[in-house]
Every structure is written in structure tokens, then in C-alpha cells.
C-alpha atoms as a PDB file:
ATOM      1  CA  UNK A   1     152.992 124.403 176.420  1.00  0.00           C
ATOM      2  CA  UNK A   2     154.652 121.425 177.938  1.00  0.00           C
ATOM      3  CA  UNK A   3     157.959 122.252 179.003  1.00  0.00           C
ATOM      4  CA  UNK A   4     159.951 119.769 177.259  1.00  0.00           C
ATOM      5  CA  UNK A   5     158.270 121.095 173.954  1.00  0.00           C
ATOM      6  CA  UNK A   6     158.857 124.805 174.329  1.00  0.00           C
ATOM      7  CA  UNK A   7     162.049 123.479 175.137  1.00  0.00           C
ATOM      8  CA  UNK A   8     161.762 121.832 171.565  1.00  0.00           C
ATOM      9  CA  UNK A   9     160.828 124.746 170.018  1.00  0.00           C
ATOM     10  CA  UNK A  10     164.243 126.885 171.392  1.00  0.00           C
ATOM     11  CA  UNK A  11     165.831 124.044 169.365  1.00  0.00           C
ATOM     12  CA  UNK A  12     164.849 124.119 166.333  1.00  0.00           C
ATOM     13  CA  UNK A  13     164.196 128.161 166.192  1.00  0.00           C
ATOM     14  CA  UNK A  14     166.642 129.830 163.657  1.00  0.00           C
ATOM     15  CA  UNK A  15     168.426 126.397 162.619  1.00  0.00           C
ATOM     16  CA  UNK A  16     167.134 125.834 159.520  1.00  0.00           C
ATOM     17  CA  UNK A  17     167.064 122.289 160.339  1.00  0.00           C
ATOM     18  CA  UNK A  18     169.575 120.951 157.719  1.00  0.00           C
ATOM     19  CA  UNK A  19     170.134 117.055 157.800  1.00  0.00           C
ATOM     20  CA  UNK A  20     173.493 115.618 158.872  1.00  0.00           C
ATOM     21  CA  UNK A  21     175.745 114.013 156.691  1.00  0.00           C
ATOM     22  CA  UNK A  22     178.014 111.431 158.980  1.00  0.00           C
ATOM     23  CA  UNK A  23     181.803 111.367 158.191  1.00  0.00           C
ATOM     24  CA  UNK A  24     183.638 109.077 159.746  1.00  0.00           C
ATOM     25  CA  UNK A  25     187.502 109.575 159.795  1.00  0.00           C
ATOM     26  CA  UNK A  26     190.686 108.383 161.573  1.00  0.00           C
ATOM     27  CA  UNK A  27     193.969 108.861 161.611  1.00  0.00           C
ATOM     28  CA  UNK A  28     196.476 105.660 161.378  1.00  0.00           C
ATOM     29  CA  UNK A  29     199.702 104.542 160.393  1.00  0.00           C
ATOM     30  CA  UNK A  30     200.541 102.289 158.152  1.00  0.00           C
ATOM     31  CA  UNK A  31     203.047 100.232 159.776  1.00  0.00           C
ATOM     32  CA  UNK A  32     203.212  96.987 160.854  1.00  0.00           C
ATOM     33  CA  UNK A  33     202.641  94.720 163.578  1.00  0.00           C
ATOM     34  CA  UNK A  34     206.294  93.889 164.268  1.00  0.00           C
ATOM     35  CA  UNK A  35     205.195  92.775 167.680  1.00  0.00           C
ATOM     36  CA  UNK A  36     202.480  91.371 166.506  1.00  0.00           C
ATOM     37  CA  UNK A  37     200.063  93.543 168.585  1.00  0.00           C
ATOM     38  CA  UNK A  38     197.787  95.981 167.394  1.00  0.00           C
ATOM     39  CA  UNK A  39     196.113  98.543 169.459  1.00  0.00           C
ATOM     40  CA  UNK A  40     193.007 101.293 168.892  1.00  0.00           C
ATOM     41  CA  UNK A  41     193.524 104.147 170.352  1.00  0.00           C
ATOM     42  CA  UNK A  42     190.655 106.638 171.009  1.00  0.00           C
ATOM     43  CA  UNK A  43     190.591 110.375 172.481  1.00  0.00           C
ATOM     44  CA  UNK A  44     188.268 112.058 174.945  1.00  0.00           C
ATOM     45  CA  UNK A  45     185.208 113.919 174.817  1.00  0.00           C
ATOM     46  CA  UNK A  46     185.820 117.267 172.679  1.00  0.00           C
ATOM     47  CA  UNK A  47     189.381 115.899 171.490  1.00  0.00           C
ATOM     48  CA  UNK A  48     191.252 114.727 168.924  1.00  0.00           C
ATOM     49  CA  UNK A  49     193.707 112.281 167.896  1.00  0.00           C
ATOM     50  CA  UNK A  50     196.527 114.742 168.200  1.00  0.00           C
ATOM     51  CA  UNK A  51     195.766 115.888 171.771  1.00  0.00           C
ATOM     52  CA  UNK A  52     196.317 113.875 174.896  1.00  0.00           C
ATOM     53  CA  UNK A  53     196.546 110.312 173.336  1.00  0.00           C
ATOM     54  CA  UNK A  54     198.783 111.176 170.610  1.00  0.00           C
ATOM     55  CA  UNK A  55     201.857 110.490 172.820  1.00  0.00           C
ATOM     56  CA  UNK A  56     200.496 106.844 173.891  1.00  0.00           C
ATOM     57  CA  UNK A  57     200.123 106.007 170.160  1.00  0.00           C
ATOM     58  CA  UNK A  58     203.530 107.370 168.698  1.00  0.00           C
ATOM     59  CA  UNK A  59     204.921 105.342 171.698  1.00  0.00           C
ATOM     60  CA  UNK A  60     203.559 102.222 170.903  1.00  0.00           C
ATOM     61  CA  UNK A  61     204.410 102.493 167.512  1.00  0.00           C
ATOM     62  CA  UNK A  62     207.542 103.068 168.012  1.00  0.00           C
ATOM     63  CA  UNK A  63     207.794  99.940 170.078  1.00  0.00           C
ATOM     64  CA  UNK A  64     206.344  97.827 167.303  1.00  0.00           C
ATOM     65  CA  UNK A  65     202.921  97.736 167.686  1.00  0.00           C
ATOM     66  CA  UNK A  66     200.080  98.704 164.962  1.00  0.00           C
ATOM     67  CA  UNK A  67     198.421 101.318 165.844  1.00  0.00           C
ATOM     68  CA  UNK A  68     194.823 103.309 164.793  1.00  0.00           C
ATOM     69  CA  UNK A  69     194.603 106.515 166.325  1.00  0.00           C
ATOM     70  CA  UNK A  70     190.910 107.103 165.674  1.00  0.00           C
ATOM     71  CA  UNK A  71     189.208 110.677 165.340  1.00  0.00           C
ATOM     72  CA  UNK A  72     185.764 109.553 167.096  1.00  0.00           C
ATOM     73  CA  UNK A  73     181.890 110.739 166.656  1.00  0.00           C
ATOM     74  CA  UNK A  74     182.596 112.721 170.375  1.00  0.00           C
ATOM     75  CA  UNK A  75     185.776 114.908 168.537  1.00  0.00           C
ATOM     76  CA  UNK A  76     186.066 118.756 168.820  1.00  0.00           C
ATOM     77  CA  UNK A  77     185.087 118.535 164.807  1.00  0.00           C
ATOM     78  CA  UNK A  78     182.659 115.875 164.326  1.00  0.00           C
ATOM     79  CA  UNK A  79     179.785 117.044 166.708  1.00  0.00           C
ATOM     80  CA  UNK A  80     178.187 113.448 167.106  1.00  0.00           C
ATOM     81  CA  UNK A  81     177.651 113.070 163.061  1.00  0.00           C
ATOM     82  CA  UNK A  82     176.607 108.902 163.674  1.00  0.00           C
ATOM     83  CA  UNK A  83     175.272 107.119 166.052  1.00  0.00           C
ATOM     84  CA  UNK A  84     176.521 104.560 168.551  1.00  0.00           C
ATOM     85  CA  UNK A  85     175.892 101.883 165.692  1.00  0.00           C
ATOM     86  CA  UNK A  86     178.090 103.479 163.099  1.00  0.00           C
ATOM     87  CA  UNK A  87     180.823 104.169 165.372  1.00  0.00           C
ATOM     88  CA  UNK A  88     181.150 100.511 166.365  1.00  0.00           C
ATOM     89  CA  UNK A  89     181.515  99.834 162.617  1.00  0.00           C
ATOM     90  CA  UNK A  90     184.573 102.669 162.637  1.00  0.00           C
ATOM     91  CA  UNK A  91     186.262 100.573 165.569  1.00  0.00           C
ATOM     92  CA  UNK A  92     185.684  96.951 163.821  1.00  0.00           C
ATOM     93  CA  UNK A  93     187.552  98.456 160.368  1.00  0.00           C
ATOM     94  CA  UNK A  94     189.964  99.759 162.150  1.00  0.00           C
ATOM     95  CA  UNK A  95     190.603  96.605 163.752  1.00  0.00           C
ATOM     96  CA  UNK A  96     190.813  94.666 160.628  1.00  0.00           C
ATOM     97  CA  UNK A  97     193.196  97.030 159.600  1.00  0.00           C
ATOM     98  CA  UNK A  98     195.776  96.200 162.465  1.00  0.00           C
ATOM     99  CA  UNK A  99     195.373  93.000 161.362  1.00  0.00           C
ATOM    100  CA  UNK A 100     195.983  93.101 158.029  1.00  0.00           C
ATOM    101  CA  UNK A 101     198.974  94.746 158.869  1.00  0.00           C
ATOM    102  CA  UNK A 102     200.358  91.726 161.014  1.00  0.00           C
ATOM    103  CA  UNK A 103     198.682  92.111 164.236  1.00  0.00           C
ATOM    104  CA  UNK A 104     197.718  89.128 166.124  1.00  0.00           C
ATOM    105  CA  UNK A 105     196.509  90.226 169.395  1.00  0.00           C
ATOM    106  CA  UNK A 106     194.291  93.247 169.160  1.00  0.00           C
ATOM    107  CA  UNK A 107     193.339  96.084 172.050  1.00  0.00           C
ATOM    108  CA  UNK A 108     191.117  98.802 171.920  1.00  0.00           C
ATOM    109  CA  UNK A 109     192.145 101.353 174.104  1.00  0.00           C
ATOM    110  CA  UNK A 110     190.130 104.398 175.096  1.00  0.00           C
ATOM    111  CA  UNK A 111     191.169 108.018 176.988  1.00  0.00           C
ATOM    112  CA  UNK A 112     188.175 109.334 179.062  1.00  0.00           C
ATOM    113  CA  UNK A 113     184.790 109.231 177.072  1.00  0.00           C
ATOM    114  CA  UNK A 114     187.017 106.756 174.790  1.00  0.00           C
ATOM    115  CA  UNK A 115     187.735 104.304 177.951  1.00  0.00           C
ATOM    116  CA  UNK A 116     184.096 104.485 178.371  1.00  0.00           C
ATOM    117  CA  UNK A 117     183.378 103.966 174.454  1.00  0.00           C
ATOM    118  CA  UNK A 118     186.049 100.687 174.498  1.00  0.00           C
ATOM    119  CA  UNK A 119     184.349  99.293 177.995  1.00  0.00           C
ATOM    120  CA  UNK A 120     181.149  99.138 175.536  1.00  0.00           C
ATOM    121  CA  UNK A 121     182.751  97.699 172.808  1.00  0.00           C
ATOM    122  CA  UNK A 122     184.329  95.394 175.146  1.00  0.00           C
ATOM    123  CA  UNK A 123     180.751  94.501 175.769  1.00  0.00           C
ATOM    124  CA  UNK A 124     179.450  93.942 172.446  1.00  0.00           C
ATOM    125  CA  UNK A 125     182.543  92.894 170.418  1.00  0.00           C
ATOM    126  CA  UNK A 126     185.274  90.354 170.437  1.00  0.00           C
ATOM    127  CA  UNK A 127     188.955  91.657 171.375  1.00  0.00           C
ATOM    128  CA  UNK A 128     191.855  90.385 172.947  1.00  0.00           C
ATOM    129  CA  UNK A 129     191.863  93.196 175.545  1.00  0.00           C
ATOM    130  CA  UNK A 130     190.026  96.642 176.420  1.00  0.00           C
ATOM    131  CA  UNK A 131     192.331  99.401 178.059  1.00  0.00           C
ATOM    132  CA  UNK A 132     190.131 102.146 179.429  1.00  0.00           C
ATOM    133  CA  UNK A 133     192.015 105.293 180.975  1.00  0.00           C
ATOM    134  CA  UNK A 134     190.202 107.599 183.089  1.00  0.00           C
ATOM    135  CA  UNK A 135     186.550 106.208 181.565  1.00  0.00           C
ATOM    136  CA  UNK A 136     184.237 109.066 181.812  1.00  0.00           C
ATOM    137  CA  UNK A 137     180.883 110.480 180.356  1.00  0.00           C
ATOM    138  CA  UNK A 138     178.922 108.282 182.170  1.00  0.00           C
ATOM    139  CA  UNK A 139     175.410 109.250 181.330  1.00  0.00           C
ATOM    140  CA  UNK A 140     174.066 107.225 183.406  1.00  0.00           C
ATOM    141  CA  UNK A 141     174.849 109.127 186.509  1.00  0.00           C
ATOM    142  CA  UNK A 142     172.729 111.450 188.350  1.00  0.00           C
ATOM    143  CA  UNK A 143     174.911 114.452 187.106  1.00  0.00           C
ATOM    144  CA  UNK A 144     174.066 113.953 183.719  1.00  0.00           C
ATOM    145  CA  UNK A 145     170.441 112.662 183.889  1.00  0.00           C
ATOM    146  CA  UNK A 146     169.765 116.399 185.399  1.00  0.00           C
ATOM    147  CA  UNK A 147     171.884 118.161 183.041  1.00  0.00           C
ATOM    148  CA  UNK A 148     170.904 116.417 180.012  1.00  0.00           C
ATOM    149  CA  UNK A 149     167.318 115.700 181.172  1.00  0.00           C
ATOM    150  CA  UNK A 150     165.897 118.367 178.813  1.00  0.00           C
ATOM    151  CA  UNK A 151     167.717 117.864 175.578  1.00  0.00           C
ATOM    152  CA  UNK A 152     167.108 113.776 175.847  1.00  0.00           C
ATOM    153  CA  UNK A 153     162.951 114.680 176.649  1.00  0.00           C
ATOM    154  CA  UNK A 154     163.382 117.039 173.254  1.00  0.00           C
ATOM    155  CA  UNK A 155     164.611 114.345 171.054  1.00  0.00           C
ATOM    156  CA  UNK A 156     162.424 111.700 172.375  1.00  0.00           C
ATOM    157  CA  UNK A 157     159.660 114.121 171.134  1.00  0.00           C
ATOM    158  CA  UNK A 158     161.138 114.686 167.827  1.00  0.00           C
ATOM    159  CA  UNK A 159     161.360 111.641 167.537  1.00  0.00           C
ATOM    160  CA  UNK A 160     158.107 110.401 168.359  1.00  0.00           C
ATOM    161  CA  UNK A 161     157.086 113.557 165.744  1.00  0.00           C
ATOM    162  CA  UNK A 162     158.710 111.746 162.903  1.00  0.00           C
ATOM    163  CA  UNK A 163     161.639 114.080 163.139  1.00  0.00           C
ATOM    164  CA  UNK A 164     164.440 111.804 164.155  1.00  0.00           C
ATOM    165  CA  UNK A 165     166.890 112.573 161.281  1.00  0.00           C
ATOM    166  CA  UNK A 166     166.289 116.034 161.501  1.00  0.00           C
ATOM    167  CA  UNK A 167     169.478 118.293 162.753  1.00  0.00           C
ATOM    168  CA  UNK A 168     169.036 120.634 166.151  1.00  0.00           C
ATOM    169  CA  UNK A 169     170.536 121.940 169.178  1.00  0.00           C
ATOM    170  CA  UNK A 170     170.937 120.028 171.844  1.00  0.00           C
ATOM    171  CA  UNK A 171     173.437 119.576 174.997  1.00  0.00           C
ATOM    172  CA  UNK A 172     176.485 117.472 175.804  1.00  0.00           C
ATOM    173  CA  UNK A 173     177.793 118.075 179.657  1.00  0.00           C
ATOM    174  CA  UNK A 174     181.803 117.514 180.559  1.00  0.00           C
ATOM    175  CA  UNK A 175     182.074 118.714 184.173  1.00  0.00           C
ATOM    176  CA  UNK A 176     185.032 120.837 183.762  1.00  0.00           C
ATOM    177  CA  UNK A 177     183.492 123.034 181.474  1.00  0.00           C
ATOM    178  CA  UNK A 178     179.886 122.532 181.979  1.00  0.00           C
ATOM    179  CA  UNK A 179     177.176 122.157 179.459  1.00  0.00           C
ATOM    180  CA  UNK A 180     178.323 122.452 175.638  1.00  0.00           C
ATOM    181  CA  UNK A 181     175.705 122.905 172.680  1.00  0.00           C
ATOM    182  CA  UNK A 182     176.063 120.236 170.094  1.00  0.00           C
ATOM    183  CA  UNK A 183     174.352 119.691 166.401  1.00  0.00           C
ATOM    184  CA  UNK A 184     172.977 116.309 165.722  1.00  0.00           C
ATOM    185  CA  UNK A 185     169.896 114.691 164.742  1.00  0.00           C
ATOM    186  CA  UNK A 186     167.550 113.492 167.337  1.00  0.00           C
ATOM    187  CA  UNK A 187     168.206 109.773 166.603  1.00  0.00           C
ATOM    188  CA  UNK A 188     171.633 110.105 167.236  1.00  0.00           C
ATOM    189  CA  UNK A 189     171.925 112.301 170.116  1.00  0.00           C
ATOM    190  CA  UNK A 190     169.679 109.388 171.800  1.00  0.00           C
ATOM    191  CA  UNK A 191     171.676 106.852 170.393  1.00  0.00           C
ATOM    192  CA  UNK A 192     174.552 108.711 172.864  1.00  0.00           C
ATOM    193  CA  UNK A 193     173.032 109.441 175.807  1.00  0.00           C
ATOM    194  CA  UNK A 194     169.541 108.163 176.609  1.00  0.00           C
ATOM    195  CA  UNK A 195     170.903 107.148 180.535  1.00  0.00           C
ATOM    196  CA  UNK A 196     170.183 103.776 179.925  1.00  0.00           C
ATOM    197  CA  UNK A 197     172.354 103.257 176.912  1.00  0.00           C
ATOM    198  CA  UNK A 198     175.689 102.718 175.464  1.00  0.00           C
ATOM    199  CA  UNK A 199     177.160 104.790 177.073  1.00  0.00           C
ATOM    200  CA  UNK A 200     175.923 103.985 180.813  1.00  0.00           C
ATOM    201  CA  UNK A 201     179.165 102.999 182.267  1.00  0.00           C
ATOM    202  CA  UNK A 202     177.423 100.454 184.733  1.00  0.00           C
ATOM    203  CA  UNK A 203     175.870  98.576 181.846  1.00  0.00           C
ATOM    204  CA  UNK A 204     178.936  98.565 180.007  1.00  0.00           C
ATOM    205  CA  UNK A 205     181.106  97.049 182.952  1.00  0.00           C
ATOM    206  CA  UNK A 206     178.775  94.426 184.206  1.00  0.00           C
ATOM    207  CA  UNK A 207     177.838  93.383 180.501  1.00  0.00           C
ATOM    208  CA  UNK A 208     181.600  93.079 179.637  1.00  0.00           C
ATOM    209  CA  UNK A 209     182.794  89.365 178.185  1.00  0.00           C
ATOM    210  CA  UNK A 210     183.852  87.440 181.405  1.00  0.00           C
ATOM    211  CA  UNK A 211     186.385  86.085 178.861  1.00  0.00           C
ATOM    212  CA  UNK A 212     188.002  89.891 177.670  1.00  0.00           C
ATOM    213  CA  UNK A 213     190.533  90.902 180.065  1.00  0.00           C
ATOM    214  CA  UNK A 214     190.684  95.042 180.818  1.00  0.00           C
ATOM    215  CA  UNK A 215     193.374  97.219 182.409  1.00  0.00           C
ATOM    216  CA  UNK A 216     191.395 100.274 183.919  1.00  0.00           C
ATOM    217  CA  UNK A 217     193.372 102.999 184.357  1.00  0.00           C
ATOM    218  CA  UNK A 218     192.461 104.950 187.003  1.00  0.00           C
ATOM    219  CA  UNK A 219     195.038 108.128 187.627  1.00  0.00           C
ATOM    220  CA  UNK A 220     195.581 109.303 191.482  1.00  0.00           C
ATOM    221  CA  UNK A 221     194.712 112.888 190.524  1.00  0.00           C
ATOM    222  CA  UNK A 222     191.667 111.715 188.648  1.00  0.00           C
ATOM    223  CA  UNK A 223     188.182 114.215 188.668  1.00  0.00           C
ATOM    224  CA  UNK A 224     186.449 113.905 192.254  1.00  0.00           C
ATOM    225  CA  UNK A 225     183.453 112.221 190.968  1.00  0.00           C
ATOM    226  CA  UNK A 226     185.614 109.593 188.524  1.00  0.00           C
ATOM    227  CA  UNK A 227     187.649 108.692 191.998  1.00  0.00           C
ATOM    228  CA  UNK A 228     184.398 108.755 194.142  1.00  0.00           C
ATOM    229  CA  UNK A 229     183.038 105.811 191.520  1.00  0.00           C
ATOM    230  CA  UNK A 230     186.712 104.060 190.510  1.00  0.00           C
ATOM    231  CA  UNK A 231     186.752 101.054 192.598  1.00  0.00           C
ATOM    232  CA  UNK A 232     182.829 100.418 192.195  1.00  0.00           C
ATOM    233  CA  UNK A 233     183.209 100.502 188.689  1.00  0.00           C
ATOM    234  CA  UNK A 234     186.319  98.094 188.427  1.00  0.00           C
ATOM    235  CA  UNK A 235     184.864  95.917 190.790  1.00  0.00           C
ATOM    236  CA  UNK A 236     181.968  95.675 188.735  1.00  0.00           C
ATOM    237  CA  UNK A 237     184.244  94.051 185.649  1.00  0.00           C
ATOM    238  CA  UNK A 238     183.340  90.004 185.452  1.00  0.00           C
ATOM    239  CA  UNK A 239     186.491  88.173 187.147  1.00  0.00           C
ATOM    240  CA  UNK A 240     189.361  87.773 184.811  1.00  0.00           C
ATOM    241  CA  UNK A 241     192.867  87.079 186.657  1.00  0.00           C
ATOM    242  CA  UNK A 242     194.056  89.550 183.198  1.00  0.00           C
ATOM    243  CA  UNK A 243     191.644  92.125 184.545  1.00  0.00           C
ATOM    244  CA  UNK A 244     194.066  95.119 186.322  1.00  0.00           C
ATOM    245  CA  UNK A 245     193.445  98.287 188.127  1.00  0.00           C
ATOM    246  CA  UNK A 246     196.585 100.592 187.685  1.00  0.00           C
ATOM    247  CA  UNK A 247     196.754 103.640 189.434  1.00  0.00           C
ATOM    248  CA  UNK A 248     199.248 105.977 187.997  1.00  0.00           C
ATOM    249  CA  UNK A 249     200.339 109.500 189.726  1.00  0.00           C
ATOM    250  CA  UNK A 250     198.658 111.250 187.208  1.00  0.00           C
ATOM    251  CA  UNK A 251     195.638 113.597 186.313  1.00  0.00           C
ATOM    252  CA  UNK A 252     192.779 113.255 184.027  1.00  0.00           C
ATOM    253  CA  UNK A 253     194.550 114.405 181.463  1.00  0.00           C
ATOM    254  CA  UNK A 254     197.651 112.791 181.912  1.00  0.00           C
ATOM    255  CA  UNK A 255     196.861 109.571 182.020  1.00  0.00           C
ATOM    256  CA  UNK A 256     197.256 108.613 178.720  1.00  0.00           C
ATOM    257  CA  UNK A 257     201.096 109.321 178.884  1.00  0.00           C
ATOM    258  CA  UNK A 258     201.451 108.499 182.274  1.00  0.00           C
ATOM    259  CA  UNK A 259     200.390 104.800 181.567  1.00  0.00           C
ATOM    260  CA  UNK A 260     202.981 104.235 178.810  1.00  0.00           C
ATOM    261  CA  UNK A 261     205.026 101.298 180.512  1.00  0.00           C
ATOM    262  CA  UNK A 262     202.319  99.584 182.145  1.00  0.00           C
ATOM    263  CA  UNK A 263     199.590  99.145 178.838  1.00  0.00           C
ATOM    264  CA  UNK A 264     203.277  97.991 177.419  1.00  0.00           C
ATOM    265  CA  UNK A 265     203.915  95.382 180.297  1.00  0.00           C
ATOM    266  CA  UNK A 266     199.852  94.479 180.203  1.00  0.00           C
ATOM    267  CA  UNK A 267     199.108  93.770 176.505  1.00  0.00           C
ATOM    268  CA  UNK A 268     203.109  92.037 176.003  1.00  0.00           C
ATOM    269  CA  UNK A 269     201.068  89.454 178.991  1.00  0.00           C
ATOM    270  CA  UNK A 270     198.064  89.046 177.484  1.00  0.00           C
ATOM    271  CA  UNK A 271     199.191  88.514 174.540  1.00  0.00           C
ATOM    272  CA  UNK A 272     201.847  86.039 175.760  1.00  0.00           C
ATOM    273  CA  UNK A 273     199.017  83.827 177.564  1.00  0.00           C
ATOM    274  CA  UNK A 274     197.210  83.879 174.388  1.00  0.00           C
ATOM    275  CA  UNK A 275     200.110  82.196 172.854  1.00  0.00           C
ATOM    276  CA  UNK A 276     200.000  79.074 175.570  1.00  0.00           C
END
């Protein structure tokens, strides 16, 4: 048996194969623009909107923006339930929300595999202004083409068997704490992280609007491979005299919170030249 199918088979053994019912959800406030900005915010890979970002987004609501503190496909609890299609659709209601709630000028912001996630949407979608922080999940890079390899061969073959909504096993990779099983149907899991896809972070960079400004974040105490591939990757962004590269003291984690003052400073100017 071809290797990719027994590989198959280990899948679906003992699953029972259920189908997956998508459920998207978010967590938002209701208040208003008062600033007249409104801002998406969206965790990291295996998060939530009450982990690392959820000090960003109480911040800026407290200094009068609208904000939409999303609970993404990647979360701890949703396990990939849509694909890259669906969760655009998430992002775009959420962004009529902010405006129906006064907001003007509208960012989508992204922490790790969510500053990778709004560099894509940056690409496909009109905004005033993408803010990734630490972008990672890249799945485009040679890390997780050989990590991954396996479980993207299986779903191909699934399905090319007709068996594209059907739930299985497969494999999402975050290199601090290696390979991680997820449950998904085939047709999404490709939708993720086929290498040449959404979520190839050279694709998403060099396909960005030339007219959508972006402040990458990229923290000083970032993950080796993130800072081996920082400037590459910014440089990479169509010119834009908007388009920043801040580099706070901060870790991977931390940059979320560590960034506070300067997304403030950044979206208060691109919104301002908006204005003239």
C-alpha cells in the first residue's frame, strides 16, 4: 500500500467518521466608535479571544475604538470547523459590525497565525489598514511542508475519493509544541494548509493591495525562525509610505500588549490621512 494511503487508513480507523458541523463565533462589544475607528482583533494558533490579545482589545476600547475580538476557525475549541472561505465571511460581518456602530476607518488586526490570517485578508479584501503581530503559521515554509506533508497527501486522496466532507485526523504543527492532531474534514484542512494557499505567508505579502497600508509587528524576542524571515517578509509588502515595521522589546507572546501605543499612534495616522 502506498504510503500516503496506509497513512489514510490510520486516519480514519476508529473515528467513526462523523461530519462537521461549522460554528462560527466571536466575541465583541457593543460599543461604539467614539473615535471613529474600528478594529478586528484575532488570536493565535490554539488560542482564544481571552488569551494574549485580550489586553490589546480592552485597551483599545477603552480608548474609543470599536472593537471585535473574534474566536477564529484556528481556536483551542473550534478545531478548523470551516474553511478559509467561511472564515473570510466571519471577518467581513464583523467588520460591518464596527461600522454600524460608528466606525469609519476599519483595521483588522491579527496575533501570530491571526497576523498571518489579516495579511491574507489584506490581500483579498478592502480595509483601511492590516496590523499583523508576530505573523506565523506559514505553511508555506519548508518546516511545515515536511511536517504536514503526510496529512495534506491524505486529504488530497480523500478528496479525490469523494470523501472531502468527511471528518478525520489529521495534523496541525506550531513549533513550540510540535505536531498537534486536529478533526476536520478533508476539504477544509486543505483549504488551511495546502503550502500554496491562504495561508502561505509569501503569497499573502506580495499579493497585498499596494493601496492597504500594514504595521508588521515584529517583537525583538520573536521565535528564531519568525526573526530569521522578518525583514524578507516586510520587505516583500507593496510600497506604501503607511506601511511600518515596529520592533517592540517583546516575545512572541507578548507582542500583542507590548504594541499597545504604537497600533494607537499608527491607526490615529492612517486614519487622519484618510480624512485629507
Amino acid at each position: 500500500m502506498h504510503k500516503t494511503l496506509r497513512f489514510y487508513a490510520s486516519l480514519t480507523a476508529g473515528l467513526g467518521l462523523v461530519g462537521l458541523a461549522g460554528c462560527a463565533t466571536t466575541t465583541s462589544t457593543t460599543s461604539m466608535a467614539t473615535n471613529g475607528m474600528g478594529v478586528v482583533v484575532m488570536h493565535g494558533k490554539g488560542g482564544s479571544p481571552t488569551r494574549h490579545v485580550s489586553g490589546l482589545a480592552s485597551s483599545l476600547q477603552g480608548k474609543g475604538y470599536a472593537v471585535a475580538n473574534l474566536d477564529m476557525p484556528w481556536s483551542g475549541k473550534r478545531n478548523y470547523d470551516v474553511d478559509v472561505a467561511a472564515a473570510d465571511k466571519e471577518v467581513a460581518a464583523a467588520l460591518e459590525g464596527l461600522k454600524a456602530r460608528g466606525a469609519k476607518t476599519v483595521f483588522v488586526a491579527g496575533h501570530s497565525q491571526g497576523g498571518l490570517f489579516a495579511l491574507h485578508y489584506g490581500n483579498k479584501h478592502l480595509v483601511d489598514g492590516v496590523i499583523a503581530m508576530a505573523p506565523g503559521g506559514d505553511v508555506g515554509s519548508q518546516t511545515f511542508t515536511g511536517k504536514l506533508g503526510p496529512s495534506v497527501l491524505a486529504a488530497k486522496e480523500m478528496v479525490a475519493a469523494g470523501q472531502g466532507s468527511t471528518t478525520a485526523k489529521f495534523y496541525d504543527y506550531e513549533g513550540s509544541k510540535g505536531l498537534q492532531p486536529i478533526n476536520t474534514t478533508a476539504t477544509n484542512y486543505l483549504s488551511w494548509f495546502t503550502p500554496d494557499g491562504a495561508m502561505n505567508m509569501g503569497i499573502a505579502v506580495r499579493g497585498m493591495n499596494p493601496a492597504t497600508p500594514a504595521l508588521y509587528i515584529g517583537p525583538m524576542g520573536d521565535y528564531k525562525g519568525l526573526l530569521r524571515n522578518k525583514q524578507a517578509m516586510f520587505r516583500s509588502l507593496p510600497r506604501n509610505p503607511q506601511t511600518k515595521l515596529y520592533e517592540p522589546r517583546a516575545s512572541h507572546l507578548g507582542a500583542p500588549a507590548a504594541s499597545i501605543d504604537e497600533i494607537v499612534r499608527w491607526t490615529t495616522e492612517v486614519a487622519q490621512a484618510k480624512q485629507n
